[in-house]
PDB file of N, CA and C in Angstrom:
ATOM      1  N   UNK A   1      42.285  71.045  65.556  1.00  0.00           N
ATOM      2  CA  UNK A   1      42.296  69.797  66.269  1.00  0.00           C
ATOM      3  C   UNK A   1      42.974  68.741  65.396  1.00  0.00           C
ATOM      4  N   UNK A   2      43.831  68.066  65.838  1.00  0.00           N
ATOM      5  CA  UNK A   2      44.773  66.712  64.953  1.00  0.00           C
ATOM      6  C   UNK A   2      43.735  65.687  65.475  1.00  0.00           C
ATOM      7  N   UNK A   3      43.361  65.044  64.239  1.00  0.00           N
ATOM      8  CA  UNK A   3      42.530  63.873  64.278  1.00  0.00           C
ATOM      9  C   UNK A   3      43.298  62.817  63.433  1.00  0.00           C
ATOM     10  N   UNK A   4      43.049  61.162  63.321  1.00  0.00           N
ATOM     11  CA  UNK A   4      43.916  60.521  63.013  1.00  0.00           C
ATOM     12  C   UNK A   4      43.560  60.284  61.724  1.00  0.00           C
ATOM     13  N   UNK A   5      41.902  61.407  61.342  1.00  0.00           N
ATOM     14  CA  UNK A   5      41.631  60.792  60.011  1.00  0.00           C
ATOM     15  C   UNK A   5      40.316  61.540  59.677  1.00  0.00           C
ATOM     16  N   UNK A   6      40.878  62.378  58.645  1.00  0.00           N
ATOM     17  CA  UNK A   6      39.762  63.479  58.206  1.00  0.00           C
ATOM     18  C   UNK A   6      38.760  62.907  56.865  1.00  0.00           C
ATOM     19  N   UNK A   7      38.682  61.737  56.705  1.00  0.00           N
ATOM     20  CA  UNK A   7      37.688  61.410  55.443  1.00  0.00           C
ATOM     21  C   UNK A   7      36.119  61.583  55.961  1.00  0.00           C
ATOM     22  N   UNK A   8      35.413  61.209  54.978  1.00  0.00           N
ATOM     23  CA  UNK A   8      34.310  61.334  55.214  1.00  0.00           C
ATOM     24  C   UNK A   8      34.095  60.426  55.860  1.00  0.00           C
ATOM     25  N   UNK A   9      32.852  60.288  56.386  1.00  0.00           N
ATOM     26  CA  UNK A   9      32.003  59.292  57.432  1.00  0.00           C
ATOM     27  C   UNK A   9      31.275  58.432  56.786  1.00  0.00           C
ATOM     28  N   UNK A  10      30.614  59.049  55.713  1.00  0.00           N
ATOM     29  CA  UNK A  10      29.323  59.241  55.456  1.00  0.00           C
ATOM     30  C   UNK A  10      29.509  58.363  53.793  1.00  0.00           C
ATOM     31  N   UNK A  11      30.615  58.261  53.225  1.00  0.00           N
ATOM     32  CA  UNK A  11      30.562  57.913  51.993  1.00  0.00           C
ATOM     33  C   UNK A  11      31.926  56.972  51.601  1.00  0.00           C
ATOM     34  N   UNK A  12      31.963  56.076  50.878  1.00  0.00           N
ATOM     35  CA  UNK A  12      33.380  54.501  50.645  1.00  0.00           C
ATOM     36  C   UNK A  12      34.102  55.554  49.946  1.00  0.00           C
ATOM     37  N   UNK A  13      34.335  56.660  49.687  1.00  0.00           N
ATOM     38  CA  UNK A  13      35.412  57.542  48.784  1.00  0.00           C
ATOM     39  C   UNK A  13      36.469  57.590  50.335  1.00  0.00           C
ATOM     40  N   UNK A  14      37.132  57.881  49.704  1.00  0.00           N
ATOM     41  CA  UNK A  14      38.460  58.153  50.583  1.00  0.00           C
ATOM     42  C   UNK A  14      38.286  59.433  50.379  1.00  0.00           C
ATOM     43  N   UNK A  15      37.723  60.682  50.634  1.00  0.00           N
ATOM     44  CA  UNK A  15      37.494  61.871  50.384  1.00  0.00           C
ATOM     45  C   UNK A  15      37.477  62.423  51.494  1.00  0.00           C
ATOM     46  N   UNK A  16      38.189  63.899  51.731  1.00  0.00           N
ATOM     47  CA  UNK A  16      38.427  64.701  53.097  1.00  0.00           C
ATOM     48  C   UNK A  16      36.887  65.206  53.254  1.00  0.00           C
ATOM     49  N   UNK A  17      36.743  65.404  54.687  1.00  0.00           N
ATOM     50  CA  UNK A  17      35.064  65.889  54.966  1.00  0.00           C
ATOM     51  C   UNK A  17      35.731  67.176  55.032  1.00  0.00           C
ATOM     52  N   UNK A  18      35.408  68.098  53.812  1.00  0.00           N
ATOM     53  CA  UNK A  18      35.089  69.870  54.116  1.00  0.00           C
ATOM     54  C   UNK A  18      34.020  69.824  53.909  1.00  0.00           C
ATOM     55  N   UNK A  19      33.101  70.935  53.967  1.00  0.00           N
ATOM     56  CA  UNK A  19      32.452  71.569  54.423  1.00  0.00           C
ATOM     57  C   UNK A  19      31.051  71.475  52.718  1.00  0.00           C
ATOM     58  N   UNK A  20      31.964  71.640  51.906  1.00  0.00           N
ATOM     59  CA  UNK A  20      31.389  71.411  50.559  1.00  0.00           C
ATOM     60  C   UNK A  20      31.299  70.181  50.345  1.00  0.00           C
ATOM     61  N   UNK A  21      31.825  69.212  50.573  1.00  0.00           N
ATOM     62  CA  UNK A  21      32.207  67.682  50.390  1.00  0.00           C
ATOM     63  C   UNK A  21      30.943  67.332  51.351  1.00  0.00           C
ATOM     64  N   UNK A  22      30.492  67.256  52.535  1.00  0.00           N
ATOM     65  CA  UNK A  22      29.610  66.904  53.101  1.00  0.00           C
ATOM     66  C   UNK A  22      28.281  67.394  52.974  1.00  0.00           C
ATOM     67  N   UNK A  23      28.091  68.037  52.493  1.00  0.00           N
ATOM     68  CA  UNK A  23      26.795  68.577  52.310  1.00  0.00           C
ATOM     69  C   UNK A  23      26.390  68.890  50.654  1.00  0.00           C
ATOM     70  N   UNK A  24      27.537  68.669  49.792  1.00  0.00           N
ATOM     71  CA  UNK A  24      26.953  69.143  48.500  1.00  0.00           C
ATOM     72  C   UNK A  24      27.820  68.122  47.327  1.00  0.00           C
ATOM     73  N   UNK A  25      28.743  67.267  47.486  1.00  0.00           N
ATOM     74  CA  UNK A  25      29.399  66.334  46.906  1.00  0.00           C
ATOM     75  C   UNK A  25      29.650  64.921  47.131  1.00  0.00           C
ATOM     76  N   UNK A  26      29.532  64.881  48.336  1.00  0.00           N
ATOM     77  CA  UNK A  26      29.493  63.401  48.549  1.00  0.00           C
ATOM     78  C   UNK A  26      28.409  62.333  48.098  1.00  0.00           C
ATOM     79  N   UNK A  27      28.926  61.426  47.635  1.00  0.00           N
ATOM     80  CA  UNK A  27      27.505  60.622  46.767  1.00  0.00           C
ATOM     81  C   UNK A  27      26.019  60.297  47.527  1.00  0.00           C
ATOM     82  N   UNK A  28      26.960  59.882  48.700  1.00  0.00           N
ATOM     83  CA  UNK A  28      25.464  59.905  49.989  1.00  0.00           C
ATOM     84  C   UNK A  28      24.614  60.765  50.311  1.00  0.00           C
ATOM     85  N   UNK A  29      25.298  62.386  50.127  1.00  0.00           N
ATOM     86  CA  UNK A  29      24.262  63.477  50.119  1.00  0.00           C
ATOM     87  C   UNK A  29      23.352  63.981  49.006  1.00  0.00           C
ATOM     88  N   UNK A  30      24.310  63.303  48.120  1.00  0.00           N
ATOM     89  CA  UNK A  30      23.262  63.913  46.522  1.00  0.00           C
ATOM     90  C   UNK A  30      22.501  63.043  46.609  1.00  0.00           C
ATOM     91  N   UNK A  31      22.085  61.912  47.397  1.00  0.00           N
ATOM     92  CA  UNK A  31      20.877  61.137  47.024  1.00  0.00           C
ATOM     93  C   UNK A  31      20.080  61.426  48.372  1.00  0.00           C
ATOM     94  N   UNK A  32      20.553  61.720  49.578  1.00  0.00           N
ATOM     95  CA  UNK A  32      19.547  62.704  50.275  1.00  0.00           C
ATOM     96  C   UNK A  32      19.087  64.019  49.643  1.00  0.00           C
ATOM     97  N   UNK A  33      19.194  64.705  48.858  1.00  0.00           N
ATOM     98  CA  UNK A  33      19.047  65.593  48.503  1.00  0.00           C
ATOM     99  C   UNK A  33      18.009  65.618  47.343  1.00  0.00           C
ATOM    100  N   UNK A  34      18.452  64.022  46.429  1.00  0.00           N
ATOM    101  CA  UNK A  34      17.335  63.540  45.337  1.00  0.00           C
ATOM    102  C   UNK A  34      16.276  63.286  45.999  1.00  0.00           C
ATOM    103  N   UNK A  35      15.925  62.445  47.508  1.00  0.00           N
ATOM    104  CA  UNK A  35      15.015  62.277  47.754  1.00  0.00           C
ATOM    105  C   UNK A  35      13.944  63.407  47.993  1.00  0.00           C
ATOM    106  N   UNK A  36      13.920  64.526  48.033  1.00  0.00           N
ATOM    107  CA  UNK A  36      13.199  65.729  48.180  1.00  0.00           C
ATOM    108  C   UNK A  36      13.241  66.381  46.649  1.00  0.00           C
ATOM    109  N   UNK A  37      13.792  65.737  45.719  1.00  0.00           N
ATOM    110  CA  UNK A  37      13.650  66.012  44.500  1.00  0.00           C
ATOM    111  C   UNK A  37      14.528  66.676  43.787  1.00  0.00           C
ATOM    112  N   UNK A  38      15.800  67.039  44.306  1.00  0.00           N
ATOM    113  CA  UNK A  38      16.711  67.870  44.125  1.00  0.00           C
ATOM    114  C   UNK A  38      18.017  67.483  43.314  1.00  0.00           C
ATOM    115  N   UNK A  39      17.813  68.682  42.610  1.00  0.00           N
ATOM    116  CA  UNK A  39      19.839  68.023  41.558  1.00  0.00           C
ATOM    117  C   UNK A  39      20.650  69.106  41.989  1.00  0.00           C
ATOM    118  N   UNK A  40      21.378  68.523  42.558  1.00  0.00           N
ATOM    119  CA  UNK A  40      23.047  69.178  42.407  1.00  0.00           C
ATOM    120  C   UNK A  40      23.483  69.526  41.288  1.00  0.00           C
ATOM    121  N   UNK A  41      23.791  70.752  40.562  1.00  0.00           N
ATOM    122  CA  UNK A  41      23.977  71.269  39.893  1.00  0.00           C
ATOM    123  C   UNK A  41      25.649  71.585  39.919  1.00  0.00           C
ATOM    124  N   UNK A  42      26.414  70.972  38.732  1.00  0.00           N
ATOM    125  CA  UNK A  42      28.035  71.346  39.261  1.00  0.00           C
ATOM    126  C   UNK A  42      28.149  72.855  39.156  1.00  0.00           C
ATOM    127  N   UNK A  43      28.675  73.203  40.064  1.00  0.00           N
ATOM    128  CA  UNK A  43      28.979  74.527  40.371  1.00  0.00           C
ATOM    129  C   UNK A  43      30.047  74.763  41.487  1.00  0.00           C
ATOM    130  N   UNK A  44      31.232  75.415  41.309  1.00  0.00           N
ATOM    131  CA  UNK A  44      32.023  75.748  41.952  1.00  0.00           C
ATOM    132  C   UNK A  44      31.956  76.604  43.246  1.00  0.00           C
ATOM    133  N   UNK A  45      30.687  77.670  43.159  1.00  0.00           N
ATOM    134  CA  UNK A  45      29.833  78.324  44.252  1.00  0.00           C
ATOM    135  C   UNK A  45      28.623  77.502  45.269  1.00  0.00           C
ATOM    136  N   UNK A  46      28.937  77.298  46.148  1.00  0.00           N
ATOM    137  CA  UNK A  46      28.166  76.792  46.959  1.00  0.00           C
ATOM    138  C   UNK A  46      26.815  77.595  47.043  1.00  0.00           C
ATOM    139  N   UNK A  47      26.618  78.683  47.163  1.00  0.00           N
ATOM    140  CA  UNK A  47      25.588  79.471  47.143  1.00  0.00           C
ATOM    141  C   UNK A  47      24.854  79.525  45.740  1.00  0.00           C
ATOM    142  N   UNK A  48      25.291  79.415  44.733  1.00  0.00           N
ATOM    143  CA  UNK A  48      24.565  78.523  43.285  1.00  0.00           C
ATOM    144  C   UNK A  48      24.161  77.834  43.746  1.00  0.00           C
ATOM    145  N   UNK A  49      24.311  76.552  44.612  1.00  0.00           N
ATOM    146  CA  UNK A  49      23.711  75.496  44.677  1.00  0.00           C
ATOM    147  C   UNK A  49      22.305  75.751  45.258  1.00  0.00           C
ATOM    148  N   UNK A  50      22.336  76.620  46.633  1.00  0.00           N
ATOM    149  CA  UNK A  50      21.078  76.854  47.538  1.00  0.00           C
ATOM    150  C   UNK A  50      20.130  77.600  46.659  1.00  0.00           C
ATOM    151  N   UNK A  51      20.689  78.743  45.863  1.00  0.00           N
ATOM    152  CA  UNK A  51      19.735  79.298  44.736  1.00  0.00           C
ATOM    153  C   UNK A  51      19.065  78.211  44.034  1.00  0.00           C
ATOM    154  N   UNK A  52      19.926  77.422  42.927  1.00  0.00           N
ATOM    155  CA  UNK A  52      19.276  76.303  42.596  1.00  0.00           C
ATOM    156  C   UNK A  52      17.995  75.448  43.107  1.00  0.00           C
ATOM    157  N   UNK A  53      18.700  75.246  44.507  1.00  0.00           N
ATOM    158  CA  UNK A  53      17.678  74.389  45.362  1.00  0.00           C
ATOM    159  C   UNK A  53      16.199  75.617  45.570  1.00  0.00           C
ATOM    160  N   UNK A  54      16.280  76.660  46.018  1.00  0.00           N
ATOM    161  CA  UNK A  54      15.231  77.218  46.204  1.00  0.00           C
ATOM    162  C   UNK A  54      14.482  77.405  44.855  1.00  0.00           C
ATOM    163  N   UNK A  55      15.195  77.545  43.271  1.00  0.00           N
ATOM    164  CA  UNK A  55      13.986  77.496  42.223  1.00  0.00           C
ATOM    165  C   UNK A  55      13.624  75.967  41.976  1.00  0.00           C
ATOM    166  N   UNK A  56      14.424  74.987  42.647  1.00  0.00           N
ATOM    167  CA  UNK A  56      13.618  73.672  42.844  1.00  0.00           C
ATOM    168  C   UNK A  56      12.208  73.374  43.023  1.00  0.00           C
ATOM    169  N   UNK A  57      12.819  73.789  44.560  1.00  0.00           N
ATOM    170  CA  UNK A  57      11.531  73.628  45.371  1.00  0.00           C
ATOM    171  C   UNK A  57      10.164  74.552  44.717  1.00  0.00           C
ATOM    172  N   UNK A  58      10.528  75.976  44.413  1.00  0.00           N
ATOM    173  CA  UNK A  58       9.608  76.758  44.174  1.00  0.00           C
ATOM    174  C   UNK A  58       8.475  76.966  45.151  1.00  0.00           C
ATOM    175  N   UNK A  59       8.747  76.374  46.583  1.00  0.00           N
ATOM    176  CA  UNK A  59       7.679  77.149  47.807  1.00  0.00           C
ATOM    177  C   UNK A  59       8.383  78.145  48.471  1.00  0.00           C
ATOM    178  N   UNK A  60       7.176  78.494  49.004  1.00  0.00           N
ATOM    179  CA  UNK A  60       7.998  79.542  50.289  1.00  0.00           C
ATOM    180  C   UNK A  60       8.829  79.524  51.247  1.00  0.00           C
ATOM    181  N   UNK A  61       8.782  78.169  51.117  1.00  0.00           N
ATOM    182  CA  UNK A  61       9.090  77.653  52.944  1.00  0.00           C
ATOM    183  C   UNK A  61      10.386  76.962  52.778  1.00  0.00           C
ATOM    184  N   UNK A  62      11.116  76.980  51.171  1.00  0.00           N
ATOM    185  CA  UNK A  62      12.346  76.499  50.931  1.00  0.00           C
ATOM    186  C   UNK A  62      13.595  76.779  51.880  1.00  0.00           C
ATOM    187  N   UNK A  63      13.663  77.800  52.059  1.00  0.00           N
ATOM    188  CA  UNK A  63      14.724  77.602  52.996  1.00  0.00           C
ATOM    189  C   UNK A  63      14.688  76.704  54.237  1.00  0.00           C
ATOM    190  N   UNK A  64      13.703  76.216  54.981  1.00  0.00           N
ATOM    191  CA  UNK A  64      13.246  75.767  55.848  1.00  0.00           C
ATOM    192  C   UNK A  64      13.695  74.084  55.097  1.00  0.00           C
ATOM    193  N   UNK A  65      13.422  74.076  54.261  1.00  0.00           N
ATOM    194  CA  UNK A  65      13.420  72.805  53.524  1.00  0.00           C
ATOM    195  C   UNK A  65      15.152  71.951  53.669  1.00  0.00           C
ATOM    196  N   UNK A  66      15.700  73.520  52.881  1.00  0.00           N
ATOM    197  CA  UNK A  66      17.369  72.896  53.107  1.00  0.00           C
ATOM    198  C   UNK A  66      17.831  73.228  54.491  1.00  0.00           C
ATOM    199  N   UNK A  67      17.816  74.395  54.843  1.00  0.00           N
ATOM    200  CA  UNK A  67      18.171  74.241  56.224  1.00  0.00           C
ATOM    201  C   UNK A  67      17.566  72.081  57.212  1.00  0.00           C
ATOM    202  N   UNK A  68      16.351  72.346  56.979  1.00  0.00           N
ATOM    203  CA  UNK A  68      16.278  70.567  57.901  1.00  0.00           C
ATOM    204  C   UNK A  68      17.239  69.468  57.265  1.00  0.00           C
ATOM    205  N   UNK A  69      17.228  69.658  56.102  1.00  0.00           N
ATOM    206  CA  UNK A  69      17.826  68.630  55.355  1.00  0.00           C
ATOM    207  C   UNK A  69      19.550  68.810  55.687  1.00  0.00           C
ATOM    208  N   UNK A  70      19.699  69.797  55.608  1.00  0.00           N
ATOM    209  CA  UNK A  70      21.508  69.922  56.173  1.00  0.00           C
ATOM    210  C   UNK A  70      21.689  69.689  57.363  1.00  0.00           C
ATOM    211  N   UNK A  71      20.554  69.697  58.532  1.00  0.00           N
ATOM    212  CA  UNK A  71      20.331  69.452  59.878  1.00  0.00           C
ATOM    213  C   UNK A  71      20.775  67.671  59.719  1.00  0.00           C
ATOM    214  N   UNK A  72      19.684  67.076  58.992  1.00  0.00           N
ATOM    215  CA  UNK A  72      19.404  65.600  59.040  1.00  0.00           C
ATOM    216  C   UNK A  72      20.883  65.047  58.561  1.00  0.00           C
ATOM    217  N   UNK A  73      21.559  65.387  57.555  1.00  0.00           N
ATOM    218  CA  UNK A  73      22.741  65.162  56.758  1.00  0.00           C
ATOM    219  C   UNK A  73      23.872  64.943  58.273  1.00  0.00           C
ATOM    220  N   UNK A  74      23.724  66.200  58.908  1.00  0.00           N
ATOM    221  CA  UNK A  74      24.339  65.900  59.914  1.00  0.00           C
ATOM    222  C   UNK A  74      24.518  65.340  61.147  1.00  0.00           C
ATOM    223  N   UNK A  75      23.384  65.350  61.286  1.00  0.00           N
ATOM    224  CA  UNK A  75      22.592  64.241  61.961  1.00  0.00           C
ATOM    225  C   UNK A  75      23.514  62.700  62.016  1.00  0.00           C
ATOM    226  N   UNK A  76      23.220  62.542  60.865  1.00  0.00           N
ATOM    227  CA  UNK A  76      23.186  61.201  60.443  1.00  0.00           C
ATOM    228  C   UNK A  76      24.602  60.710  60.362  1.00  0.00           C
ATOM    229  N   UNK A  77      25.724  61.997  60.039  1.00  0.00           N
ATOM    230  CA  UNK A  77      27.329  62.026  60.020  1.00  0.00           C
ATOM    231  C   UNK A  77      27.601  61.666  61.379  1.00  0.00           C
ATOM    232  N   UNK A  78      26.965  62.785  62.839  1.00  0.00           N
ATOM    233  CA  UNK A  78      26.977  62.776  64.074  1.00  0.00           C
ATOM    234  C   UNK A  78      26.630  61.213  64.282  1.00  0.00           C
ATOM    235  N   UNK A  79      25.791  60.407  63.919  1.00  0.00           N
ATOM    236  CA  UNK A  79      25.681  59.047  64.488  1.00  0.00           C
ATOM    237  C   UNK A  79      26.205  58.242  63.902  1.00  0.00           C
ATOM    238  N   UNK A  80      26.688  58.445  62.807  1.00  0.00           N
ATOM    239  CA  UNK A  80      27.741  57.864  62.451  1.00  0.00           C
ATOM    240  C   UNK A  80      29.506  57.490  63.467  1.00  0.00           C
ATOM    241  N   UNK A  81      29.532  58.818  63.534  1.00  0.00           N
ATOM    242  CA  UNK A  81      31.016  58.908  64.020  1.00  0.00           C
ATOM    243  C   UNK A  81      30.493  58.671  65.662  1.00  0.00           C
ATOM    244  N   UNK A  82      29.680  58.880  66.762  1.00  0.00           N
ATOM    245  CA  UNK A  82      29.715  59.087  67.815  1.00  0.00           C
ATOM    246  C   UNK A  82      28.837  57.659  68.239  1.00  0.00           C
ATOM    247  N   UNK A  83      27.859  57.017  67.509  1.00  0.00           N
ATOM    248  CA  UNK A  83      27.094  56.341  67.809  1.00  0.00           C
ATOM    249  C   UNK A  83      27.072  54.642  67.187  1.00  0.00           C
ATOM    250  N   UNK A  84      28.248  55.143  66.348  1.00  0.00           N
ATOM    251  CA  UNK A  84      28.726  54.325  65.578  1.00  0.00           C
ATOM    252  C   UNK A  84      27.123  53.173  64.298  1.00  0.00           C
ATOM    253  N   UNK A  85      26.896  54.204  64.090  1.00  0.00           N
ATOM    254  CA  UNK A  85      25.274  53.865  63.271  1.00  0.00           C
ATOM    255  C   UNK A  85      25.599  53.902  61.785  1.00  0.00           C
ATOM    256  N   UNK A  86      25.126  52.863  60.909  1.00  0.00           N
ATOM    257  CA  UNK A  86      25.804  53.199  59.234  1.00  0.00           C
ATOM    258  C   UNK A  86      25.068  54.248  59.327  1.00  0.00           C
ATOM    259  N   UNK A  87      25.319  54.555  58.173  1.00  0.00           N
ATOM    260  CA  UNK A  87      24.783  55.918  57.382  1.00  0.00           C
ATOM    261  C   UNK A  87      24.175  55.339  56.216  1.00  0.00           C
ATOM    262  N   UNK A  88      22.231  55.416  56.567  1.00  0.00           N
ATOM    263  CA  UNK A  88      21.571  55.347  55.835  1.00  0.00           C
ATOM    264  C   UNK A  88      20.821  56.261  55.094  1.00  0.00           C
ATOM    265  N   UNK A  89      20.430  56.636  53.970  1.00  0.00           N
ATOM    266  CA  UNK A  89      19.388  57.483  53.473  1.00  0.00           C
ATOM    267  C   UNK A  89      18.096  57.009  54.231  1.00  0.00           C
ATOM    268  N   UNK A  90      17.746  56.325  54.571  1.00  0.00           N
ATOM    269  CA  UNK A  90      16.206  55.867  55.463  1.00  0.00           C
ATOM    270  C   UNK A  90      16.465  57.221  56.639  1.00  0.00           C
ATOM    271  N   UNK A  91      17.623  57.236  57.298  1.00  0.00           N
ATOM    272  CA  UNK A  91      18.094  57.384  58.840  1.00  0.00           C
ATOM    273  C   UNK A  91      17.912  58.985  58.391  1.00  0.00           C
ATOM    274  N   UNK A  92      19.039  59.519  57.209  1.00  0.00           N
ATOM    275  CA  UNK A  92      18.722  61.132  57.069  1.00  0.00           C
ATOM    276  C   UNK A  92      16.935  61.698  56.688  1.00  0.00           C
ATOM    277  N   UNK A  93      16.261  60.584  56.247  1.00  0.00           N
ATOM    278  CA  UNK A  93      14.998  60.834  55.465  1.00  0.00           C
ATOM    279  C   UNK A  93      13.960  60.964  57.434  1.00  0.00           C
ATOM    280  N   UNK A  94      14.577  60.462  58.056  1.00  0.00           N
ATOM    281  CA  UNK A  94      13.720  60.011  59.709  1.00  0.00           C
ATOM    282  C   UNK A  94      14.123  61.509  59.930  1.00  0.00           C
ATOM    283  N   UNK A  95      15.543  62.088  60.626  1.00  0.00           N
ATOM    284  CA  UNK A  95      15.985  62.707  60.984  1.00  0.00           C
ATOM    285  C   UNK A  95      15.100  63.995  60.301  1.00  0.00           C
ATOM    286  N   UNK A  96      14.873  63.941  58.820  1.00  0.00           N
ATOM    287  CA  UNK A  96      14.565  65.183  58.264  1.00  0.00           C
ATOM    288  C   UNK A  96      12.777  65.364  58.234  1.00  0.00           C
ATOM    289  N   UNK A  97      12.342  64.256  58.631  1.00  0.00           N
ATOM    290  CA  UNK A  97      10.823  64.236  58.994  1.00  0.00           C
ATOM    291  C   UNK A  97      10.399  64.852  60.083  1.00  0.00           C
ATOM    292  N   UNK A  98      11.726  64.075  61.420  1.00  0.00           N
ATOM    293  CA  UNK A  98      11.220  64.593  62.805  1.00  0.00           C
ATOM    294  C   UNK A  98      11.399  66.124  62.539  1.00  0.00           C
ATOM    295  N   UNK A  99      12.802  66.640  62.236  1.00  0.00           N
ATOM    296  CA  UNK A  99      12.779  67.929  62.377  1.00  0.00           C
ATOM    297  C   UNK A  99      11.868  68.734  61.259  1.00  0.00           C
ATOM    298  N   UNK A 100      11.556  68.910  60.603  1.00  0.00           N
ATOM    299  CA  UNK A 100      10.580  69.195  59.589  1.00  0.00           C
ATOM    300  C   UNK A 100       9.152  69.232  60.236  1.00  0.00           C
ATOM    301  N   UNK A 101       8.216  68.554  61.115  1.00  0.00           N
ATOM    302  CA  UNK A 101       8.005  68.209  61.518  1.00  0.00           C
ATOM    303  C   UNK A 101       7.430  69.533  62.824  1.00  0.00           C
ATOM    304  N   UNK A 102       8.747  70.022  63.438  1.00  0.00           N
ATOM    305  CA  UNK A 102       8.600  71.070  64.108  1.00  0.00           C
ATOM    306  C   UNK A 102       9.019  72.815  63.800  1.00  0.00           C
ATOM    307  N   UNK A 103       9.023  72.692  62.226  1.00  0.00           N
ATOM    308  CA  UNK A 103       8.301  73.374  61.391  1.00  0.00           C
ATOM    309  C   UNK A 103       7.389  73.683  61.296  1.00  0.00           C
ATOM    310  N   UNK A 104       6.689  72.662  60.723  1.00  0.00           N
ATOM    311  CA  UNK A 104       4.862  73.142  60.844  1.00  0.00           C
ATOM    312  C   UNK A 104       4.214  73.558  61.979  1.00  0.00           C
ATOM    313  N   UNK A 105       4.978  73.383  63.326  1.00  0.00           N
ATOM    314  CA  UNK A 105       4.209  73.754  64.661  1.00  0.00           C
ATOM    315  C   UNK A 105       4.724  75.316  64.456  1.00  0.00           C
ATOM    316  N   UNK A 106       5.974  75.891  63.776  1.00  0.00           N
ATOM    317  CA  UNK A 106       6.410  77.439  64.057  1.00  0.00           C
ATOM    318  C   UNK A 106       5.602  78.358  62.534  1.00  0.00           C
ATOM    319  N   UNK A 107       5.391  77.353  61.659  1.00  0.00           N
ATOM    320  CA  UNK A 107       4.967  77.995  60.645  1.00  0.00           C
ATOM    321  C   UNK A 107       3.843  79.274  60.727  1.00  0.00           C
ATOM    322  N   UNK A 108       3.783  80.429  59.861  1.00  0.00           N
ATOM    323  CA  UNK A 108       2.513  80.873  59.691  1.00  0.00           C
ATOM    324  C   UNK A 108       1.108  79.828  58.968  1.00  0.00           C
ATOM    325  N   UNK A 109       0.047  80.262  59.716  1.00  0.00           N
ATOM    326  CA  UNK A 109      -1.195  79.372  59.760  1.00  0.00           C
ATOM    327  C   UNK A 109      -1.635  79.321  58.223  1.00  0.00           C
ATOM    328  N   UNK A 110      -1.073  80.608  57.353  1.00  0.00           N
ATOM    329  CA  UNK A 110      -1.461  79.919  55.368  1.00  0.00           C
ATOM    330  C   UNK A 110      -0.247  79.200  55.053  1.00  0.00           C
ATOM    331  N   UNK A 111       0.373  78.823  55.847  1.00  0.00           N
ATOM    332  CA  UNK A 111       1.264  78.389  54.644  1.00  0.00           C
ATOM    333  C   UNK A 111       1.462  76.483  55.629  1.00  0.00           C
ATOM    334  N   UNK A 112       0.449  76.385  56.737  1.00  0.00           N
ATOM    335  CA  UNK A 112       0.894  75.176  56.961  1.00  0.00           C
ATOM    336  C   UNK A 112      -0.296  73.878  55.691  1.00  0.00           C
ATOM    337  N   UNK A 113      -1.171  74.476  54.817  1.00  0.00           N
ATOM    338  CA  UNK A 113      -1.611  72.990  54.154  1.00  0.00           C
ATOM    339  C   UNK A 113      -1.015  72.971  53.033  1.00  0.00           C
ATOM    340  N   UNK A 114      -0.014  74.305  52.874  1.00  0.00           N
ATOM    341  CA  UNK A 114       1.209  73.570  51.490  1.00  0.00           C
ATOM    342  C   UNK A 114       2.089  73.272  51.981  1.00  0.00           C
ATOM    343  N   UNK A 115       2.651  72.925  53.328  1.00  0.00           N
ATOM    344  CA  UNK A 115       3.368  72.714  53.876  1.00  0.00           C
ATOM    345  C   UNK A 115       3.340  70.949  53.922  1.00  0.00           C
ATOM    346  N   UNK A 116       2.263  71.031  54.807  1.00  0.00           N
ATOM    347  CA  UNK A 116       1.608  68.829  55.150  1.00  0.00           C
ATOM    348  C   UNK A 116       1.656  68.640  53.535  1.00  0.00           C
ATOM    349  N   UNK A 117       0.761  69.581  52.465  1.00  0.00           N
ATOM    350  CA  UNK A 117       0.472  68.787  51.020  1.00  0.00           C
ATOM    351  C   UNK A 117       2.337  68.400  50.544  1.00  0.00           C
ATOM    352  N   UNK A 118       3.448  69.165  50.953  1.00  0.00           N
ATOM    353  CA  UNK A 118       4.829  69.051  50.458  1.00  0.00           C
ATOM    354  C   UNK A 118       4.908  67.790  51.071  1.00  0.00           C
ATOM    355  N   UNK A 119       5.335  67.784  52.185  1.00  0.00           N
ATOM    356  CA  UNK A 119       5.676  67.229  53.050  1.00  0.00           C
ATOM    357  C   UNK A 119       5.307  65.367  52.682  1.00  0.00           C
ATOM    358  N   UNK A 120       3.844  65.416  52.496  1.00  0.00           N
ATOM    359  CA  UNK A 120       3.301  64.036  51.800  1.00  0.00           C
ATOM    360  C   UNK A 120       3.432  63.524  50.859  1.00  0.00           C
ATOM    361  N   UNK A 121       3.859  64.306  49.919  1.00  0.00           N
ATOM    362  CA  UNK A 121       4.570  64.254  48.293  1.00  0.00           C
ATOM    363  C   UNK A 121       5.886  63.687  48.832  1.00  0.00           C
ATOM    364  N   UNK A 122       6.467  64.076  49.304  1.00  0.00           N
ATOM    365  CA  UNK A 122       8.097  63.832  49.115  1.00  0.00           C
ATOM    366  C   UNK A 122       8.336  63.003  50.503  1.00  0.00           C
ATOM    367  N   UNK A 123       7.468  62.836  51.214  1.00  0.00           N
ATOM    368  CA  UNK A 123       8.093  62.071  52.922  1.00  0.00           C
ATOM    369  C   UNK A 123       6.988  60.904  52.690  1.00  0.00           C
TER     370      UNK A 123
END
């Protein structure tokens, strides 16, 4: 698709939105990403990074964790560009509550009070 302008949405860099750039480099995402406690680790492998993130977290339910959070990230790009909404860390931190949120309704029944105890720590 020819668009008149491939930068990011989401961040004042004049930087192209790929795929790595939006979710694992852009300055706006590394501080969604701090807010759940998380460092970006430089690494040329994107999949380093999710490893990383899962001995972060150190629960079970980590994947669940980045998966919402890459949900909310985009989220927040999507209302950006379509809804014309800044792009706040408050807005990805909402986005990643609601969906998070309907997690705990699919979760198995031991793992939802380390789930709320995470969840209250970091939200």
């Amino acid at each position: 698709m020819r668009l008149d302008d491939y930068n990011c949405v989401v961040c004042s860099h004049a930087s192209e939105e790929t795929l790595l750039h939006l979710f694992l480099d852009c300055q706006f995402v590394v501080e969604c990403w701090g807010t759940l406690g998380l460092v970006i680790h430089n690494s040329a492998d994107p999949f380093d990074t999710i490893t990383s993130f899962r001995a972060q977290l150190g629960v079970p339910f980590s994947m669940e964790i980045i998966i919402s959070m890459s949900w909310a990230i985009w989220s927040v790009r999507n209302d950006a560009i379509f809804r014309n909404v800044q792009p706040q860390i408050s807005n990805a931190k909402r986005h990643f509550r609601n969906d998070f949120a309907q997690v705990i309704l699919r979760a198995k029944k031991a793992y939802v009070p380390s789930i709320s105890q995470w969840l209250e720590a970091y939200l």
